[in-house]
PDB file of N, CA and C in Angstrom:
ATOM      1  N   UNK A   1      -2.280 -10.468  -9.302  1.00  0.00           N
ATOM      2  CA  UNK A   1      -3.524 -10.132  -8.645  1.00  0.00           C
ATOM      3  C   UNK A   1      -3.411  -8.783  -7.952  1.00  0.00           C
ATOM      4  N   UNK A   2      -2.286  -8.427  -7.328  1.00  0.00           N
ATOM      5  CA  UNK A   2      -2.327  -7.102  -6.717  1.00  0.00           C
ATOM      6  C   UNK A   2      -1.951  -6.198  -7.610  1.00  0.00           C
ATOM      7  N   UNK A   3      -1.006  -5.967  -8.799  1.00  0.00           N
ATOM      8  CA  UNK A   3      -1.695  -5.381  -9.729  1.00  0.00           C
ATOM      9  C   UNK A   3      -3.324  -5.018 -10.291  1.00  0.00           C
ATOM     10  N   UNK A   4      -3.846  -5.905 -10.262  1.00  0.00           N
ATOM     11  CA  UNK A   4      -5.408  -5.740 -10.930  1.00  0.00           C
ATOM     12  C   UNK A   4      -6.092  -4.343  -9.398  1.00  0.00           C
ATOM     13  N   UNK A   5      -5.390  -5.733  -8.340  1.00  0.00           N
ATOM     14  CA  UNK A   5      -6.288  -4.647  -6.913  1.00  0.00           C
ATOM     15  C   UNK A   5      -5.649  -3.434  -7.457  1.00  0.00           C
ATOM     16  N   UNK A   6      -4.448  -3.111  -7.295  1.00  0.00           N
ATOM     17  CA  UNK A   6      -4.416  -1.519  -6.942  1.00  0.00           C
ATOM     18  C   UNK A   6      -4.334  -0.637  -7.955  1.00  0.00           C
ATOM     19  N   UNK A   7      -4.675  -1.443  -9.684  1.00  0.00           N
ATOM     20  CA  UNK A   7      -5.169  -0.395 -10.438  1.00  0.00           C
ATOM     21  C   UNK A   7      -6.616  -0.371 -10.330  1.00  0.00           C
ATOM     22  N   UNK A   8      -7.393  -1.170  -9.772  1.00  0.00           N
ATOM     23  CA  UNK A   8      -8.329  -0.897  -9.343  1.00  0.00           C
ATOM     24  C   UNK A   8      -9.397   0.424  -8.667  1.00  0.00           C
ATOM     25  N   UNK A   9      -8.354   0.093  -7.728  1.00  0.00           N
ATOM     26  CA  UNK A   9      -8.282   0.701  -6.433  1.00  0.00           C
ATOM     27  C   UNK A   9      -7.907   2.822  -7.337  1.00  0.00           C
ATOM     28  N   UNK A  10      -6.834   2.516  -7.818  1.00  0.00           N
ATOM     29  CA  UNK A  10      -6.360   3.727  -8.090  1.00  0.00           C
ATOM     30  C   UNK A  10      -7.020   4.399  -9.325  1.00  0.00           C
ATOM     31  N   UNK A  11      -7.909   3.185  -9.878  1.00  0.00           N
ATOM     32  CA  UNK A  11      -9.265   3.747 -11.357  1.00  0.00           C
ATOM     33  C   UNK A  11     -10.373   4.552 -10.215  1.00  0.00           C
ATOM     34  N   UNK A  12     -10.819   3.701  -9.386  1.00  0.00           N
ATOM     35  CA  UNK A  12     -11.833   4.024  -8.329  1.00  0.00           C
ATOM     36  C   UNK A  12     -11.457   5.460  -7.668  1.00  0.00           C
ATOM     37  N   UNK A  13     -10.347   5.627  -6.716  1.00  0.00           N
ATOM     38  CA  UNK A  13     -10.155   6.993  -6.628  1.00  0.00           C
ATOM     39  C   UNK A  13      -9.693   8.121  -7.796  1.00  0.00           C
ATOM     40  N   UNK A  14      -9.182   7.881  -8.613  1.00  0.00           N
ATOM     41  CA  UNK A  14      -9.194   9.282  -9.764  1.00  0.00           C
ATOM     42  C   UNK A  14     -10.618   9.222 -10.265  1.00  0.00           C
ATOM     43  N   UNK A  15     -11.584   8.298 -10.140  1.00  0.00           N
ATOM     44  CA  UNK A  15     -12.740   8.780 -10.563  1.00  0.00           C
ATOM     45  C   UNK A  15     -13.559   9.616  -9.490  1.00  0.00           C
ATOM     46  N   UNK A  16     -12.984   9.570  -8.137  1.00  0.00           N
ATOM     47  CA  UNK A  16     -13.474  10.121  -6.995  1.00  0.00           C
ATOM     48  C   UNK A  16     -13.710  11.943  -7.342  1.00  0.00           C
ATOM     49  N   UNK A  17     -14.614  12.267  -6.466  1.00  0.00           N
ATOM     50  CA  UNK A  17     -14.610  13.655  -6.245  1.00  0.00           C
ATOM     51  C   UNK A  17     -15.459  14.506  -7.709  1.00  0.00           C
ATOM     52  N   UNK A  18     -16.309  15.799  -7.246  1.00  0.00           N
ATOM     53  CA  UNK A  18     -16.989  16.146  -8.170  1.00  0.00           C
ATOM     54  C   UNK A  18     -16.663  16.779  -9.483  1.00  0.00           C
ATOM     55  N   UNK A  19     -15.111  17.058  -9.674  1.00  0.00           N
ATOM     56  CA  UNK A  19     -14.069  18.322 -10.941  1.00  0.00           C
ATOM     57  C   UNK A  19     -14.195  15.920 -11.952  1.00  0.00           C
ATOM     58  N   UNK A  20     -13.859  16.689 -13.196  1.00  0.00           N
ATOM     59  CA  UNK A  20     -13.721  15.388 -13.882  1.00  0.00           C
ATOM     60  C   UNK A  20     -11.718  15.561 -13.835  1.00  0.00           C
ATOM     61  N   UNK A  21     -11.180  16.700 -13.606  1.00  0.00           N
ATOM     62  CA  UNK A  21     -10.023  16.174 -13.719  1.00  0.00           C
ATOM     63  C   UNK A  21      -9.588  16.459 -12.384  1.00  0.00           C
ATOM     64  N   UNK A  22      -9.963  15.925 -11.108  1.00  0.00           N
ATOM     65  CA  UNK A  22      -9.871  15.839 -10.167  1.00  0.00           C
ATOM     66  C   UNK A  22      -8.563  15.531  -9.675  1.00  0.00           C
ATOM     67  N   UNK A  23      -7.439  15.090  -9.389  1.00  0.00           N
ATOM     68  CA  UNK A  23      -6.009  14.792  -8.859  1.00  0.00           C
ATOM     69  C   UNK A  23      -6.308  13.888  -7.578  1.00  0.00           C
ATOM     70  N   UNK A  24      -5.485  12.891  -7.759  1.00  0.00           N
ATOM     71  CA  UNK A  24      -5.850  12.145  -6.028  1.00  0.00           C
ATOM     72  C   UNK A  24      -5.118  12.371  -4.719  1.00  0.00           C
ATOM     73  N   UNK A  25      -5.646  12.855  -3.755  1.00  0.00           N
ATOM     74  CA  UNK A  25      -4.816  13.276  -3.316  1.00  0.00           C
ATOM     75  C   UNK A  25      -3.851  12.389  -2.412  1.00  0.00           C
ATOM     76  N   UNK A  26      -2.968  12.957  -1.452  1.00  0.00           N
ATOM     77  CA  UNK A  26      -2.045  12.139  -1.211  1.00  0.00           C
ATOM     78  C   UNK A  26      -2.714  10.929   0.345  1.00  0.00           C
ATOM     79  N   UNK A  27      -3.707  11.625   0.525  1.00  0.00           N
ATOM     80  CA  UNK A  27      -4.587  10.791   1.763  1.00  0.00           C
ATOM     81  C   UNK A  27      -5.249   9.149   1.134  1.00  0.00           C
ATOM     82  N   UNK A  28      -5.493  10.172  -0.413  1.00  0.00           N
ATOM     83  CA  UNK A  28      -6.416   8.985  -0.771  1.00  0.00           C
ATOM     84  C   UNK A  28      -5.417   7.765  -1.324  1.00  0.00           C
ATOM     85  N   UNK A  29      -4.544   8.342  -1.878  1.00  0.00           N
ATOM     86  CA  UNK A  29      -3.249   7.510  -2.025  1.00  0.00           C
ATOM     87  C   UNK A  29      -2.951   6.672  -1.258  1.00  0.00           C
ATOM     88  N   UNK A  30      -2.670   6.980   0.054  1.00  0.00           N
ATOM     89  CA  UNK A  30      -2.379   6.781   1.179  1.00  0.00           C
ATOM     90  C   UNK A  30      -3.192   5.256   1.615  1.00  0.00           C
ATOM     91  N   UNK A  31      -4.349   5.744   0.921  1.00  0.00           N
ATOM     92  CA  UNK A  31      -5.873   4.651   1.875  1.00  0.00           C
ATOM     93  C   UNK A  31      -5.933   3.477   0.742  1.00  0.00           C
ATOM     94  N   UNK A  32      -5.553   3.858  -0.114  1.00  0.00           N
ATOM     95  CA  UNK A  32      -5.978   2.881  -1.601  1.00  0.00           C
ATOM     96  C   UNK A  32      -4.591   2.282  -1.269  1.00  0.00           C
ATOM     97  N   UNK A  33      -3.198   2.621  -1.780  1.00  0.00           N
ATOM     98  CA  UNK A  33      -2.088   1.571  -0.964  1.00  0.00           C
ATOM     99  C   UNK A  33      -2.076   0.304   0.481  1.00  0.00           C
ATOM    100  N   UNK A  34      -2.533   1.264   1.194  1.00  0.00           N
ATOM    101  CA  UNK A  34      -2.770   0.668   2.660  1.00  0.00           C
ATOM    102  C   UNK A  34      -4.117  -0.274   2.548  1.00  0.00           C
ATOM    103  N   UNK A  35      -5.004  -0.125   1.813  1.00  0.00           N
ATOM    104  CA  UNK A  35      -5.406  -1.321   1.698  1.00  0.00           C
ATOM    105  C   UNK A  35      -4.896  -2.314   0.921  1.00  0.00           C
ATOM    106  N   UNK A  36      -4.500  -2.082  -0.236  1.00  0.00           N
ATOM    107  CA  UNK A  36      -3.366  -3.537  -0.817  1.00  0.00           C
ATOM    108  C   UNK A  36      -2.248  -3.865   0.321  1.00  0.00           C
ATOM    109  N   UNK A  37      -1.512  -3.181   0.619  1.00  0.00           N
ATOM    110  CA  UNK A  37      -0.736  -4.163   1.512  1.00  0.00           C
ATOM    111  C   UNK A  37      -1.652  -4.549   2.613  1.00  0.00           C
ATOM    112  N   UNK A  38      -2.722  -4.443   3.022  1.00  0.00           N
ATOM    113  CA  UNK A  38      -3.013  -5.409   4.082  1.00  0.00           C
ATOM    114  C   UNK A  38      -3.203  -6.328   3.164  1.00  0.00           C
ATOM    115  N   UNK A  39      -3.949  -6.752   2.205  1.00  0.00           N
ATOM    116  CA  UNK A  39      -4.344  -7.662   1.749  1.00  0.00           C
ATOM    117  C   UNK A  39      -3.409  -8.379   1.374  1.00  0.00           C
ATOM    118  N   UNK A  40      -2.175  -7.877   0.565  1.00  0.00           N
ATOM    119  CA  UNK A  40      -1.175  -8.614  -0.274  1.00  0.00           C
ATOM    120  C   UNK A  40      -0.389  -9.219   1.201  1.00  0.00           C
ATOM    121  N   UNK A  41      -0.109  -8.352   2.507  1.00  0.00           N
ATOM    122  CA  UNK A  41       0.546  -8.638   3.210  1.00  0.00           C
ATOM    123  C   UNK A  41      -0.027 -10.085   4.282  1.00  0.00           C
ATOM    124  N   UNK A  42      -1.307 -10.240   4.132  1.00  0.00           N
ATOM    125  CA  UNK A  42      -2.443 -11.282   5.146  1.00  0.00           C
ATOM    126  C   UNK A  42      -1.916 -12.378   3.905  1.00  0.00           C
ATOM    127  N   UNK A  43      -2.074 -12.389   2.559  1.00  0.00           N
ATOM    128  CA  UNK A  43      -1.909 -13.636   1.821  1.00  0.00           C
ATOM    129  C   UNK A  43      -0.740 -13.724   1.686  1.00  0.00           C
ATOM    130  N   UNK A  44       0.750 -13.243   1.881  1.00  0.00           N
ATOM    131  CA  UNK A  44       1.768 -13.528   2.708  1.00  0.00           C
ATOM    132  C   UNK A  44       1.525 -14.529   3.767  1.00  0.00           C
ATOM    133  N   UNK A  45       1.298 -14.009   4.842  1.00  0.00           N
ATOM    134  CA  UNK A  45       1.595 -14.374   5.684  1.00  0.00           C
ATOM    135  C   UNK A  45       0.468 -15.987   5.805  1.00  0.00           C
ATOM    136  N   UNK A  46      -0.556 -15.492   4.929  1.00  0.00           N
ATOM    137  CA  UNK A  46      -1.238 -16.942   4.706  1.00  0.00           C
ATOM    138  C   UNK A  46      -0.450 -18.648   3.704  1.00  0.00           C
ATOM    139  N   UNK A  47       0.001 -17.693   3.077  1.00  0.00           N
ATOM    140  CA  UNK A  47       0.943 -18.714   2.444  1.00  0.00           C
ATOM    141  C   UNK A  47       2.255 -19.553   3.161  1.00  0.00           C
ATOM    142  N   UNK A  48       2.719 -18.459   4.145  1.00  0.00           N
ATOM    143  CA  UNK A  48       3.555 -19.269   4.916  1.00  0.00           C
ATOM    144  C   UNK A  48       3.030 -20.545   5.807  1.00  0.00           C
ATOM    145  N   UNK A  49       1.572 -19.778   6.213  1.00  0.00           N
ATOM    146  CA  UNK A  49       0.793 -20.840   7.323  1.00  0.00           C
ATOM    147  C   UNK A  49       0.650 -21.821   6.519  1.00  0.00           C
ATOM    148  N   UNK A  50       0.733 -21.534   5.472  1.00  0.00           N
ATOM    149  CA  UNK A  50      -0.002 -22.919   4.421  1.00  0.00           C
ATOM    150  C   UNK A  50       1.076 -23.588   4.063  1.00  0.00           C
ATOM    151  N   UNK A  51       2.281 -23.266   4.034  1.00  0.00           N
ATOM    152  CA  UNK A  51       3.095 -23.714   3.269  1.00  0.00           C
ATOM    153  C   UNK A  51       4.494 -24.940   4.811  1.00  0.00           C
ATOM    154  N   UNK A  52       4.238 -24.051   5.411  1.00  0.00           N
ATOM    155  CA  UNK A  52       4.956 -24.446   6.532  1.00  0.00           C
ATOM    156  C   UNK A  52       4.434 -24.396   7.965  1.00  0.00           C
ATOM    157  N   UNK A  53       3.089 -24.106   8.122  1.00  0.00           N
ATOM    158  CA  UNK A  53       1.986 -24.505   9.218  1.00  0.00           C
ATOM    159  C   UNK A  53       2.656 -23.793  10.630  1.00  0.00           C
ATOM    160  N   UNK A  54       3.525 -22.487  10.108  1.00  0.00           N
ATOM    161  CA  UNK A  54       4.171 -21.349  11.012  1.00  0.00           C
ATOM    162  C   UNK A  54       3.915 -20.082  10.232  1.00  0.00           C
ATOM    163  N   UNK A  55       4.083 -18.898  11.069  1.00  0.00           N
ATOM    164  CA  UNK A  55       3.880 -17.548  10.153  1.00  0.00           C
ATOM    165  C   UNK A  55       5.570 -17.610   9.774  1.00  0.00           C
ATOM    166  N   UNK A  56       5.601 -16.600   8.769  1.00  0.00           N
ATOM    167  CA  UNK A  56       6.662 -16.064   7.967  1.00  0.00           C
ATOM    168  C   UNK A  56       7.908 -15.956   9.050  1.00  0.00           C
ATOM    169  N   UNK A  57       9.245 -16.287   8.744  1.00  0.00           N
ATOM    170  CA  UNK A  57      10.599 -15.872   9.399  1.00  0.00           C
ATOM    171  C   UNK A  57      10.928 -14.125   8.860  1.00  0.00           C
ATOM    172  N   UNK A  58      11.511 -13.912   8.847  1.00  0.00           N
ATOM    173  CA  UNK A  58      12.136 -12.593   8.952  1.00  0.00           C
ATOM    174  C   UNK A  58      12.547 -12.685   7.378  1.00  0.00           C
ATOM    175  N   UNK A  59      12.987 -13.813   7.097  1.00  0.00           N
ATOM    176  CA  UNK A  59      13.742 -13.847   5.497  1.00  0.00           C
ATOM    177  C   UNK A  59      12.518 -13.728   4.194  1.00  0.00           C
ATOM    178  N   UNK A  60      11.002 -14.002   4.861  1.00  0.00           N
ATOM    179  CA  UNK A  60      10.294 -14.164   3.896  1.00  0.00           C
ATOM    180  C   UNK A  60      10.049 -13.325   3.349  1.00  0.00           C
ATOM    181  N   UNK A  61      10.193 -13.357   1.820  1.00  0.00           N
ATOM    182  CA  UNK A  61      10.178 -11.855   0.649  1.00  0.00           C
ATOM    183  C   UNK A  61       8.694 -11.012   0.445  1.00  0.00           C
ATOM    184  N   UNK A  62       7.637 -12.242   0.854  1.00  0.00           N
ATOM    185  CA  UNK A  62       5.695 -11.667   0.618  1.00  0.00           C
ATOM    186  C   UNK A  62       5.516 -10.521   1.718  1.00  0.00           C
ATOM    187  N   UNK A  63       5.967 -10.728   2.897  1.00  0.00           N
ATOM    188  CA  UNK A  63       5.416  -9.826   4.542  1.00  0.00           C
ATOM    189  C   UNK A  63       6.593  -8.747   3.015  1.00  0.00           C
ATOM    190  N   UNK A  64       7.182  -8.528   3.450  1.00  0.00           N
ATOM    191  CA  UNK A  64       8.640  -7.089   3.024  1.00  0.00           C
ATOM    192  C   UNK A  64       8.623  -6.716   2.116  1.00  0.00           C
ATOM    193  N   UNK A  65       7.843  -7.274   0.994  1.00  0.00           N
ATOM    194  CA  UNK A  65       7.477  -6.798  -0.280  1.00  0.00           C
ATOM    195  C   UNK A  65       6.097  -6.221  -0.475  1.00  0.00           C
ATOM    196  N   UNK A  66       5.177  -6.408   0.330  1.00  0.00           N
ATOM    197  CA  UNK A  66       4.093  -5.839   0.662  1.00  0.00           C
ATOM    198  C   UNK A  66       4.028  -4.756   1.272  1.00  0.00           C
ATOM    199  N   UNK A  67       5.335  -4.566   2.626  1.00  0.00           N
ATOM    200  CA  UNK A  67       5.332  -3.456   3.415  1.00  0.00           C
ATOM    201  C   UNK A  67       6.367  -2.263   2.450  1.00  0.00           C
ATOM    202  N   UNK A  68       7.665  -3.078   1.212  1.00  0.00           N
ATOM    203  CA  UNK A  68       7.766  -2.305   0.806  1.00  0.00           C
ATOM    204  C   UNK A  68       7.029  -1.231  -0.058  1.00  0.00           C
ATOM    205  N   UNK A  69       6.478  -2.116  -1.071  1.00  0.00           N
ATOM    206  CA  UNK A  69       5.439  -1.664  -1.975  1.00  0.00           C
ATOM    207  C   UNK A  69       4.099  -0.115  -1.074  1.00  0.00           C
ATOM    208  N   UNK A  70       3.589  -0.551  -0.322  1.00  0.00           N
ATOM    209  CA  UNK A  70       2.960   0.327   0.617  1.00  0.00           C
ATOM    210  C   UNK A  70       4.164   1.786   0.725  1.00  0.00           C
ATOM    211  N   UNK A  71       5.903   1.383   0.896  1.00  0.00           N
ATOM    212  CA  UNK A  71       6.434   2.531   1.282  1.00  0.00           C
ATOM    213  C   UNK A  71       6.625   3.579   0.161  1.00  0.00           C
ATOM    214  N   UNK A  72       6.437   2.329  -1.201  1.00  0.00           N
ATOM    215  CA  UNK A  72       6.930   3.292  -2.414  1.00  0.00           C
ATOM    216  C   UNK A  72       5.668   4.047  -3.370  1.00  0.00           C
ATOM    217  N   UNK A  73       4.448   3.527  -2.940  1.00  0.00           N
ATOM    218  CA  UNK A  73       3.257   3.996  -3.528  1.00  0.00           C
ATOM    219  C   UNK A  73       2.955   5.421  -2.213  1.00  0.00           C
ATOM    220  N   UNK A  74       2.728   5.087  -1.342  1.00  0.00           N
ATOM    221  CA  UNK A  74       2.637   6.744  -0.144  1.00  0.00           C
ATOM    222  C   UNK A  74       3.631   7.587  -0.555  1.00  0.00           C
ATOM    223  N   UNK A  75       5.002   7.265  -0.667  1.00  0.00           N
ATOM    224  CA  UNK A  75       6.460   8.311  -0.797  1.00  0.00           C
ATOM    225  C   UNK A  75       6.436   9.010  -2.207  1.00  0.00           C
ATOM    226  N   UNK A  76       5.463   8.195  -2.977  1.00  0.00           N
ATOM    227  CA  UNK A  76       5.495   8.438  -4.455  1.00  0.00           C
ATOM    228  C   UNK A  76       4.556   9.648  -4.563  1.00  0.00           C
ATOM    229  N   UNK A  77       3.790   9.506  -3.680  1.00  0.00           N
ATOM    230  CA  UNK A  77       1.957   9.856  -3.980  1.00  0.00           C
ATOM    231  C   UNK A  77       1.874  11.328  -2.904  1.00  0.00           C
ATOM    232  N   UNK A  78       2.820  11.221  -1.777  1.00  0.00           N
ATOM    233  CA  UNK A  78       2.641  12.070  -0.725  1.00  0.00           C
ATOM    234  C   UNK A  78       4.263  12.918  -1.009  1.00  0.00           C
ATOM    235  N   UNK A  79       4.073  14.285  -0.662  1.00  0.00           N
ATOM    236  CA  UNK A  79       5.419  15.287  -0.460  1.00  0.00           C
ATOM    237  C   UNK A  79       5.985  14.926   1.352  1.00  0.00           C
ATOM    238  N   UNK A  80       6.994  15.382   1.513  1.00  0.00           N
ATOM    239  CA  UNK A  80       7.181  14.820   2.659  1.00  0.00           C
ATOM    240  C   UNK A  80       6.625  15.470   3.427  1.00  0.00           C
ATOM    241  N   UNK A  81       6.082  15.141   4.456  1.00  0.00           N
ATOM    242  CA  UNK A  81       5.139  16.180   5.280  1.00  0.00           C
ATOM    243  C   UNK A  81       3.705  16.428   5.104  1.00  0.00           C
ATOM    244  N   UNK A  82       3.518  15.854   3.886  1.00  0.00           N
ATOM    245  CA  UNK A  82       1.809  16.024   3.200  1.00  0.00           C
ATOM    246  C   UNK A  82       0.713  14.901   3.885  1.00  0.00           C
ATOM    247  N   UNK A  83       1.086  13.624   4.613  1.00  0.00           N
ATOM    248  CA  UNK A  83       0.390  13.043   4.689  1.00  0.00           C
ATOM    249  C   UNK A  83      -0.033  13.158   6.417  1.00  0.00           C
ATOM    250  N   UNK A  84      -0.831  14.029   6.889  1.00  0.00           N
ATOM    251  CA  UNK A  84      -0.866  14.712   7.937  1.00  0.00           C
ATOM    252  C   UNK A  84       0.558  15.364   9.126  1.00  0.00           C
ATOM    253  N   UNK A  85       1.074  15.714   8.516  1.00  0.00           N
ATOM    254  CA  UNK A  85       2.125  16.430   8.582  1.00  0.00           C
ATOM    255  C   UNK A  85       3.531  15.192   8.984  1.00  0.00           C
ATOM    256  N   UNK A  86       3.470  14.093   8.562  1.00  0.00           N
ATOM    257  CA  UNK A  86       4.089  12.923   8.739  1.00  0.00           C
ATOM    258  C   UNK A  86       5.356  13.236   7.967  1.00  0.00           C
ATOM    259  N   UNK A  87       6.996  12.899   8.209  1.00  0.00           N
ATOM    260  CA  UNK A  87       8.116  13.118   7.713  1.00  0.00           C
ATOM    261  C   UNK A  87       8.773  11.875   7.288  1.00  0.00           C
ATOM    262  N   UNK A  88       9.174  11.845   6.086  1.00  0.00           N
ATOM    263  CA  UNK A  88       9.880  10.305   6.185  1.00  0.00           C
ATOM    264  C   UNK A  88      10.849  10.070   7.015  1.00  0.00           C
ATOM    265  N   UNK A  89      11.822  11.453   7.562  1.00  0.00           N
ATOM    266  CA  UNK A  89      12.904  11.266   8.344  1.00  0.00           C
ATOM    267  C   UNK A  89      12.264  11.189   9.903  1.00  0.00           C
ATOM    268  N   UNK A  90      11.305  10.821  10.119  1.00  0.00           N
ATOM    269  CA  UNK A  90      10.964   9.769  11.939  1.00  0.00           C
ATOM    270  C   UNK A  90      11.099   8.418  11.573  1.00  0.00           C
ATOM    271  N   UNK A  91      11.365   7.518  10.453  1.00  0.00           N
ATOM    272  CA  UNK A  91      11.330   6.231  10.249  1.00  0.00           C
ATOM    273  C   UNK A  91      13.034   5.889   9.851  1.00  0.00           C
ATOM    274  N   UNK A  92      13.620   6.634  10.171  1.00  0.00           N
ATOM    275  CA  UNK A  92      15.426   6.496   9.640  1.00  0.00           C
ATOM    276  C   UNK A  92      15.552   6.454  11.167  1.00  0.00           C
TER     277      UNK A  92
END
């Protein structure tokens, strides 16, 4: 399912903007990711409620695979420094 969302998501922005071969940029990248992981990351954390009627422990793979996924679609999409002058080296 989050496949479908974020080719979705990522058909919707390359069709964005008025050039037909337009490039997406790294903001919009940015906004189209960050909305799949909220979503992928809420039905995480919904599944735990459902599954064990507590949110997620630290070990659960849905929350960390959501927040990873989010790190590797921005890092992919953005130069370092491109996404309002943001560095990957403040998160090390």
């Amino acid at each position: 399912m989050r496949n479908v969302c974020l080719l979705s998501s990522l058909l919707l922005i390359g069709c964005n903007g008025d050039k037909p071969d337009s490039a997406v940029t790294c903001s919009q990248a940015a906004d189209a990711a960050l909305q799949v992981c909220v979503a992928d990351y809420s039905a995480a954390l919904a599944a735990c409620v459902s599954a064990d009627g507590a949110l997620c422990d630290a070990s659960a793979p849905g929350p960390a695979a959501a927040l990873s996924a989010l790190d590797g679609e921005v890092s992919g999409a953005c130069a370092d420094g491109g996404l309002f002058g943001l560095s990957a080296a403040a998160t090390t």
